[in-house]
N, C-alpha and C. Protein backbone atom coordinates (compact mmCIF):
# COMPACT_ATOMS: atom_id res chain seq x y z
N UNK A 1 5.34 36.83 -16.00
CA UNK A 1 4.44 35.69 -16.18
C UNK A 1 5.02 34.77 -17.27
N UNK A 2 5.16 33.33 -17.03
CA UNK A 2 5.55 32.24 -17.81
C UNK A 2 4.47 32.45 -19.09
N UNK A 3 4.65 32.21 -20.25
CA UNK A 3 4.29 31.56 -21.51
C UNK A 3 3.05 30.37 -21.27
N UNK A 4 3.17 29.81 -20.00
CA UNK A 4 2.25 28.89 -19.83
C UNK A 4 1.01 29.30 -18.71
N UNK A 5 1.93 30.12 -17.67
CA UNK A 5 0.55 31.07 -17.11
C UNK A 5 -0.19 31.65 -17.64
N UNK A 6 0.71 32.40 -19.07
CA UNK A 6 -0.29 33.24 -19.80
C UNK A 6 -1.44 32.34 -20.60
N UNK A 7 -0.92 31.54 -20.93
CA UNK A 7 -2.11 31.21 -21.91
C UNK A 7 -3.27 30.34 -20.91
N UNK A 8 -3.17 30.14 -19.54
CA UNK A 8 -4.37 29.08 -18.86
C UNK A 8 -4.24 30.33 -17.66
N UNK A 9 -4.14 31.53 -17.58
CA UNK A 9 -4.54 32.89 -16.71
C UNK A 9 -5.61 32.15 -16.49
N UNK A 10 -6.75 32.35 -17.10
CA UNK A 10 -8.06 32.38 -16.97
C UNK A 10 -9.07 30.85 -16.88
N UNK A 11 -7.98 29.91 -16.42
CA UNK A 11 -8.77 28.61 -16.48
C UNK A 11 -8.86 28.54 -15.28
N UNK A 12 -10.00 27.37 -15.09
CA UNK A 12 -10.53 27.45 -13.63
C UNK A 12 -10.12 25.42 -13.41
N UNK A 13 -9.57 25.27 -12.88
CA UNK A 13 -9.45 23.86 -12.11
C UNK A 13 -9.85 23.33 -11.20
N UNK A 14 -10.76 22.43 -11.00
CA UNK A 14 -11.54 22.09 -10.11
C UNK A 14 -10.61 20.29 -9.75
N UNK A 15 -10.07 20.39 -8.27
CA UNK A 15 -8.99 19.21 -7.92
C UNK A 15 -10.50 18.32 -7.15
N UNK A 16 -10.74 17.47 -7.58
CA UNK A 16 -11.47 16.12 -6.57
C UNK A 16 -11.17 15.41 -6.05
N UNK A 17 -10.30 15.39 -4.38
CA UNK A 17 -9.81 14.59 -4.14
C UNK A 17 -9.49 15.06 -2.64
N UNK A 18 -9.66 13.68 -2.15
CA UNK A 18 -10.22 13.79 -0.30
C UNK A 18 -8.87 14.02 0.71
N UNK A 19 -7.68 13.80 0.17
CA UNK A 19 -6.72 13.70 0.81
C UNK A 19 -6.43 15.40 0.52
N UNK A 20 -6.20 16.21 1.26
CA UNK A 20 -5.55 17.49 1.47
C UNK A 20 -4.15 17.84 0.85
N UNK A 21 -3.32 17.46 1.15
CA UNK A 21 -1.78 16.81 0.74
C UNK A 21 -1.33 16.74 -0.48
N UNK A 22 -2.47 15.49 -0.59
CA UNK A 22 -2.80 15.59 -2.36
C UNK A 22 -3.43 16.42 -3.19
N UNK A 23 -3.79 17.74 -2.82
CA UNK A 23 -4.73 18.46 -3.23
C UNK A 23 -3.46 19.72 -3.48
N UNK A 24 -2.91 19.46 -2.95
CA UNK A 24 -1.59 20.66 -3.16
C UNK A 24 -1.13 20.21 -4.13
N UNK A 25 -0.52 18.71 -3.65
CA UNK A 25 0.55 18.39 -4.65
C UNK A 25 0.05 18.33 -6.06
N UNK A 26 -1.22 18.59 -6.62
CA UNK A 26 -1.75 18.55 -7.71
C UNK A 26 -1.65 20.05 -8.13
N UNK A 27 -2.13 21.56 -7.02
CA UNK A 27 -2.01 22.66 -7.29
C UNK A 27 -0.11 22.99 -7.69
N UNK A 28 0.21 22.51 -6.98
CA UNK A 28 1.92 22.47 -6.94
C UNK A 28 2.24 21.87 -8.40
N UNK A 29 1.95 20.73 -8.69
CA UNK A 29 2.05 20.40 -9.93
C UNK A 29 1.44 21.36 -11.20
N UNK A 30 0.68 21.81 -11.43
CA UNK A 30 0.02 22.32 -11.96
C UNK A 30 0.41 23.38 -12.58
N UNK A 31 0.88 24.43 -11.31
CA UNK A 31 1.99 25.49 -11.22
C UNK A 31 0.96 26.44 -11.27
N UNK A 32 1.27 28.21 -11.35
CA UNK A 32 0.74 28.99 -11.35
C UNK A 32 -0.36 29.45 -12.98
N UNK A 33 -1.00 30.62 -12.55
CA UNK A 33 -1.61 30.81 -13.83
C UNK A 33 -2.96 29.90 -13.87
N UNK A 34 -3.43 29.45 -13.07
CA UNK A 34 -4.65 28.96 -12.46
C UNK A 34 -5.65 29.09 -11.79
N UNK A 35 -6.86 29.22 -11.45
CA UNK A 35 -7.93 29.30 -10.76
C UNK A 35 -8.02 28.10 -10.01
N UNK A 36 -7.80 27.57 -8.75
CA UNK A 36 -8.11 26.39 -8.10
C UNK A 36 -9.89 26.19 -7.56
N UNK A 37 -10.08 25.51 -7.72
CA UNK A 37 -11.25 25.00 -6.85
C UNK A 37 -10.77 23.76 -6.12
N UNK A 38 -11.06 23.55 -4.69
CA UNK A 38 -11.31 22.31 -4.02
C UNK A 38 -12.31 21.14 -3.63
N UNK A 39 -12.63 20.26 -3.82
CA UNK A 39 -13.57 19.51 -3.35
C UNK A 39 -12.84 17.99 -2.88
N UNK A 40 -13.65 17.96 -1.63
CA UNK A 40 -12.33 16.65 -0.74
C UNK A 40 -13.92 15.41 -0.92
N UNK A 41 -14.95 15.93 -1.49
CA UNK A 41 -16.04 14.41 -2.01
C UNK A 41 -16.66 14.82 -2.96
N UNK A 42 -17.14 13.66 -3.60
CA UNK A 42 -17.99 13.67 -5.21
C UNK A 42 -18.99 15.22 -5.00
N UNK A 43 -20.03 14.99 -3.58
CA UNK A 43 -21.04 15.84 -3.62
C UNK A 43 -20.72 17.60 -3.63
N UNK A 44 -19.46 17.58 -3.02
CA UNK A 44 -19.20 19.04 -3.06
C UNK A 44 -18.44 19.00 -4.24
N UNK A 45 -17.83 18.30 -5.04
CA UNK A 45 -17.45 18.73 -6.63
C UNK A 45 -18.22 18.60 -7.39
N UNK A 46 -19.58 17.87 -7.29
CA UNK A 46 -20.52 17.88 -8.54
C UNK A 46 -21.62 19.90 -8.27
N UNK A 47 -21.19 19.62 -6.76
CA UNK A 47 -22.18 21.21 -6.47
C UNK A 47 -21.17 22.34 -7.17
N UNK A 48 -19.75 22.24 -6.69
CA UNK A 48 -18.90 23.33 -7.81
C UNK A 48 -18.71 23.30 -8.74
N UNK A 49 -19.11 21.97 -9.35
CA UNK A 49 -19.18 22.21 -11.25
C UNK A 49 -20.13 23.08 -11.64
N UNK A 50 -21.24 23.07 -10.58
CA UNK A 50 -22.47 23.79 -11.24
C UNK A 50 -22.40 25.22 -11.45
N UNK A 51 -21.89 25.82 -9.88
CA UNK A 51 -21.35 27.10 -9.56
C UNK A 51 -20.16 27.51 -10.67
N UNK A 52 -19.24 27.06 -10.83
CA UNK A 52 -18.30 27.94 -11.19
C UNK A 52 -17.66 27.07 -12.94
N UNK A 53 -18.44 25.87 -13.12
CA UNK A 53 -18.35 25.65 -14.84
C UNK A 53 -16.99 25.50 -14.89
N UNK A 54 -15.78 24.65 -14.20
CA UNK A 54 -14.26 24.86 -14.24
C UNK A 54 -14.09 24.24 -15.78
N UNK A 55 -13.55 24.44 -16.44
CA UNK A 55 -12.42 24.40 -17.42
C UNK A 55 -11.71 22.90 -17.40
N UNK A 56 -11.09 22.29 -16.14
CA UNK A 56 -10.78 21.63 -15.94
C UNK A 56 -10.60 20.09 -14.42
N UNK A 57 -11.46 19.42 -14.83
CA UNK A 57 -11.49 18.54 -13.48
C UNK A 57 -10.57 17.59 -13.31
N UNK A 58 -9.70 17.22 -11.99
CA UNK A 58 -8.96 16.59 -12.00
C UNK A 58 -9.42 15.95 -10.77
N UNK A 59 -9.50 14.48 -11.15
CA UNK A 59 -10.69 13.70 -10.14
C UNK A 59 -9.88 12.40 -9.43
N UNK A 60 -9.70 12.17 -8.31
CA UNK A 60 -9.78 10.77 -7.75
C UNK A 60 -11.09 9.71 -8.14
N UNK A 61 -10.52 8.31 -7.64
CA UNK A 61 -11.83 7.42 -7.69
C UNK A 61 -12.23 7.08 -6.35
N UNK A 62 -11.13 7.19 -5.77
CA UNK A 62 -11.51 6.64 -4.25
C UNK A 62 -11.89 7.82 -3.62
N UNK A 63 -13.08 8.20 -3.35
CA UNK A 63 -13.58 9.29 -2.62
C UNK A 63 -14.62 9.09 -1.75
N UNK A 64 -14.91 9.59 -0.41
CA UNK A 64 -15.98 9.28 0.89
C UNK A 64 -17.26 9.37 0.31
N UNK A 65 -18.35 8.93 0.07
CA UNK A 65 -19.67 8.50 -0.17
C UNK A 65 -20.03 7.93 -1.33
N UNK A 66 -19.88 8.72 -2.42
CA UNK A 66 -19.85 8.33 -3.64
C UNK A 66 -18.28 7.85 -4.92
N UNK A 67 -17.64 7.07 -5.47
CA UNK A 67 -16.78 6.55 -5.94
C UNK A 67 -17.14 7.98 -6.99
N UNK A 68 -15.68 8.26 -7.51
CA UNK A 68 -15.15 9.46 -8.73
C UNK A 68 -15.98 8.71 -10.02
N UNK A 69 -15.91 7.06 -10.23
CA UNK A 69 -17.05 6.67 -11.48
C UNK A 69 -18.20 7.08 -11.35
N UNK A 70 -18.85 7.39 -10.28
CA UNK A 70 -20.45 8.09 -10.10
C UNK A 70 -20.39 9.40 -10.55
N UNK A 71 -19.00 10.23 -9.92
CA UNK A 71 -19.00 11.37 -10.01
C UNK A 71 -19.00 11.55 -11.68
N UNK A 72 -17.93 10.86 -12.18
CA UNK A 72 -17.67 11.16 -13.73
C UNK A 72 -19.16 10.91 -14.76
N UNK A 73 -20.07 9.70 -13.97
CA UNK A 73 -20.89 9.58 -15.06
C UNK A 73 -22.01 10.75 -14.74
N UNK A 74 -22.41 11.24 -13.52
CA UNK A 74 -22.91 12.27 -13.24
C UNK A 74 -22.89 13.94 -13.91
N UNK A 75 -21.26 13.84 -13.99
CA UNK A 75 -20.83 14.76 -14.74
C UNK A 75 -21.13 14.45 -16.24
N UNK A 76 -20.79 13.67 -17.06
CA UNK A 76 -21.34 13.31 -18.41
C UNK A 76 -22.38 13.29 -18.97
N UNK A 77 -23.71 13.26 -17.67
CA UNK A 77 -24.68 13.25 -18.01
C UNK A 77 -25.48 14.41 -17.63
N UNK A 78 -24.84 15.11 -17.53
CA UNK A 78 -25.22 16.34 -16.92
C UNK A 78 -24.70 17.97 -17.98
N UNK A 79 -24.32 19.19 -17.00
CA UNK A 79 -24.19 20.54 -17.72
C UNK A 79 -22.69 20.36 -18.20
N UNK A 80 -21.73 19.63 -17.33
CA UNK A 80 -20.44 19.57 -17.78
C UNK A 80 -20.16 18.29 -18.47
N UNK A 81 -21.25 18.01 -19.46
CA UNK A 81 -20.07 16.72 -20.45
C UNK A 81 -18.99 16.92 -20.83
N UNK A 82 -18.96 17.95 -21.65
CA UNK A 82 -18.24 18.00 -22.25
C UNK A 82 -16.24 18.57 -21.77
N UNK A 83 -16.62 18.95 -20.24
CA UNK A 83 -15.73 19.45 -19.59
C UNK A 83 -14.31 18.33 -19.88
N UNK A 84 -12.99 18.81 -19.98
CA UNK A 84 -12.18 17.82 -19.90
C UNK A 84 -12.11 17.30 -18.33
N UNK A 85 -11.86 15.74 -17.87
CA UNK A 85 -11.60 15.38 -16.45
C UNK A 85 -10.12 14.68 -16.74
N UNK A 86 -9.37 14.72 -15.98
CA UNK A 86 -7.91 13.96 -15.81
C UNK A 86 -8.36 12.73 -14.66
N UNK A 87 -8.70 11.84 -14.51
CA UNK A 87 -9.13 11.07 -13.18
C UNK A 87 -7.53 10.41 -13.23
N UNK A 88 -7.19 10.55 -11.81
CA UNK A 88 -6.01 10.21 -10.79
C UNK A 88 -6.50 9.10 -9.98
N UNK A 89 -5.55 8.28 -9.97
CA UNK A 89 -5.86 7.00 -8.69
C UNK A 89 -4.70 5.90 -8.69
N UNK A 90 -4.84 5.54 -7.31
CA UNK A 90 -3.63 4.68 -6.87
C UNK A 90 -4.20 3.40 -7.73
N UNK A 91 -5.39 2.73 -7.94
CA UNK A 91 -5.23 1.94 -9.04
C UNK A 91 -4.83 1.88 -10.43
N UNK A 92 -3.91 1.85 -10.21
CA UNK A 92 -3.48 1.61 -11.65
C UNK A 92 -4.21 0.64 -13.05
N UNK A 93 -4.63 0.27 -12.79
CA UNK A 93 -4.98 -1.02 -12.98
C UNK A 93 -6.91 -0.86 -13.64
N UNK A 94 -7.21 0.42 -13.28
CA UNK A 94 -8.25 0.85 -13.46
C UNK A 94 -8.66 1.79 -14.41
N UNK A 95 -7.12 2.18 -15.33
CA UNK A 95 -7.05 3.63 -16.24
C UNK A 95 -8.67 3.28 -17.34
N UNK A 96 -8.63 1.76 -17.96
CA UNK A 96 -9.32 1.19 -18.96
C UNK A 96 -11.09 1.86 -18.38
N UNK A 97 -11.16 1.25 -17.16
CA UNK A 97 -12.75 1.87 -16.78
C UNK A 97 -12.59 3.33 -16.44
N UNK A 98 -11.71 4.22 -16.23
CA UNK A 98 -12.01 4.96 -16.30
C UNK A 98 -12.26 5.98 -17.39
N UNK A 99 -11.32 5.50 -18.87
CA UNK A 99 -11.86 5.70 -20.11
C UNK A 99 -13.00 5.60 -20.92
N UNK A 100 -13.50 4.30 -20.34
CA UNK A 100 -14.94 3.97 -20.56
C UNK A 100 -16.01 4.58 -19.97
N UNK A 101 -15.44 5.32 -18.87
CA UNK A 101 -16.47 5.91 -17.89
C UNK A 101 -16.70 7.62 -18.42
N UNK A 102 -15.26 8.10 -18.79
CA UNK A 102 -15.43 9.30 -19.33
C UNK A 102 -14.32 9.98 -19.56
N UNK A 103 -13.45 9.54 -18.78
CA UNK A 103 -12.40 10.63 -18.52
C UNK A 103 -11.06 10.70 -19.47
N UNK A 104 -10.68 11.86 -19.62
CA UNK A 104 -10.29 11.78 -20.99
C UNK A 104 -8.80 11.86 -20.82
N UNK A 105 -8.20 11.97 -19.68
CA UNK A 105 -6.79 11.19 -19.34
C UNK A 105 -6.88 10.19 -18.06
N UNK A 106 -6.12 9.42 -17.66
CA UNK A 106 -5.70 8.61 -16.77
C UNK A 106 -4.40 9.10 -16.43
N UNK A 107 -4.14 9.40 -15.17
CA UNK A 107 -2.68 9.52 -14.36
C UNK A 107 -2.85 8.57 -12.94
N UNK A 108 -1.69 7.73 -13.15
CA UNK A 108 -1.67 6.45 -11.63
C UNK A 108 -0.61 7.49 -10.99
N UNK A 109 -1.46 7.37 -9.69
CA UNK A 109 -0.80 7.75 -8.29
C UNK A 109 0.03 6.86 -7.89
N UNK A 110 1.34 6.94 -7.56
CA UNK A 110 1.76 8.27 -7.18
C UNK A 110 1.93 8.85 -8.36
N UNK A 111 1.51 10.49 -8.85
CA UNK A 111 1.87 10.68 -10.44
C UNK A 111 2.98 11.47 -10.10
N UNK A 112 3.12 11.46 -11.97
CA UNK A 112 4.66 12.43 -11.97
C UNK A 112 4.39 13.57 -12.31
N UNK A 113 4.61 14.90 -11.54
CA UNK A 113 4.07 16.40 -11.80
C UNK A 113 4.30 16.71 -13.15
N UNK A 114 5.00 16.08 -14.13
CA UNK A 114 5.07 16.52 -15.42
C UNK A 114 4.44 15.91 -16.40
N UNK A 115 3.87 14.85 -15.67
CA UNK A 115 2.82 14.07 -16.37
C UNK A 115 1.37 14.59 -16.25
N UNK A 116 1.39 15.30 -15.18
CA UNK A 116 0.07 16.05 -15.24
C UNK A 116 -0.28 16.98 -15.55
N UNK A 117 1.15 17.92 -15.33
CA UNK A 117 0.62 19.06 -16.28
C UNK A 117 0.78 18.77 -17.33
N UNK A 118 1.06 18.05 -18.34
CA UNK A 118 1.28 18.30 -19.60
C UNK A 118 0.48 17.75 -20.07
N UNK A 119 -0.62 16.37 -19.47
CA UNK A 119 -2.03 16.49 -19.22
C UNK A 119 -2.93 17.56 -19.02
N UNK A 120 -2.74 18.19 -18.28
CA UNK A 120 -3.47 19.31 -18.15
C UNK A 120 -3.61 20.34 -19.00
N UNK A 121 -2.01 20.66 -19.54
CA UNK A 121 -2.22 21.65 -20.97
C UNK A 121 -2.81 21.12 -21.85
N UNK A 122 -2.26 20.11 -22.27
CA UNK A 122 -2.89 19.14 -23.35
C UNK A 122 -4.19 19.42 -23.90
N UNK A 123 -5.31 19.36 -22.35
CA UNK A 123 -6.46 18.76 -22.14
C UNK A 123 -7.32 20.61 -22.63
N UNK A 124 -6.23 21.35 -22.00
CA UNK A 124 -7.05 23.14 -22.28
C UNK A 124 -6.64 23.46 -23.30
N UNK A 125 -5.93 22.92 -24.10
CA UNK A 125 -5.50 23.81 -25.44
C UNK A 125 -6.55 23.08 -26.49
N UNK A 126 -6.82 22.06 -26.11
CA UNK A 126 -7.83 21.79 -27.60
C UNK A 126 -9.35 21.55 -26.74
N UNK A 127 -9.69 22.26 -25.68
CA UNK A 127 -10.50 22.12 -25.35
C UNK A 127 -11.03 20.45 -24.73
N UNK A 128 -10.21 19.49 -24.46
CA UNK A 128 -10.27 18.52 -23.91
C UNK A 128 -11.34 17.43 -25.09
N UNK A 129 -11.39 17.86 -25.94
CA UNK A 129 -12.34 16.70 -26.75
C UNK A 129 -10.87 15.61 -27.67
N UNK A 130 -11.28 14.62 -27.59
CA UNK A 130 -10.71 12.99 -28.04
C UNK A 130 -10.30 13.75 -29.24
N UNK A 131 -8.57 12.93 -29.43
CA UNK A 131 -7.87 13.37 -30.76
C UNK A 131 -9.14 12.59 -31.55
């Protein structure tokens, strides 16, 4: 076991995001030493936050019924505030509202797998709260 599996063994990651494809390439990125959760819309990731309390959300904005900003302020206002979220999206252009909205990194799609995990460690080693 890597140095980095060991220390996030026991984290749980919850990926939000409707494209399948992309749902790997985020587990793939990520690498081993993880708990995955899936949700391909807002409503089935706000129902597995409840269930399983992940450690870590890594969210689209463009998602089928409800937009990832509903999801995030839902989440904020809710059991997982305090959860760290990474929100991902082909807008680039959108990192600013999504800071304002909650999320405590921004990665523009297409991302770079080393940009996310090191987001991702980042976000579990100090427990995801603002330097």
């Amino acid at each position: 076991m890597t140095a980095q599996a060991e220390t996030t063994a026991a984290k749980t990651v919850l990926i939000c995001e409707d494209d399948s494809n992309l749902r790997t390439l985020v587990r793939l990125a990520l690498g081993e030493g993880y708990r995955f959760f899936e949700a391909p819309d807002g409503a089935s990731a706000l129902e597995l936050t409840r269930k399983i309390r992940p450690d870590l959300i890594v969210l689209d904005l463009m998602l089928p019924g409800r937009s990832g900003f509903e999801i995030l302020s839902d989440l904020r206002d809710g059991d997982n505030a305090e959860t760290p979220v990474i929100v991902i999206s082909a807008w680039s252009h959108s990192d600013e509202a999504a800071y304002e909205a909650g999320a405590n990194r921004f990665v523009a799609k297409p991302f770079d797998p080393d940009e996310l995990r090191d987001a991702a460690v980042e976000l579990l080693e100090d427990d995801g709260r603002p330097n």
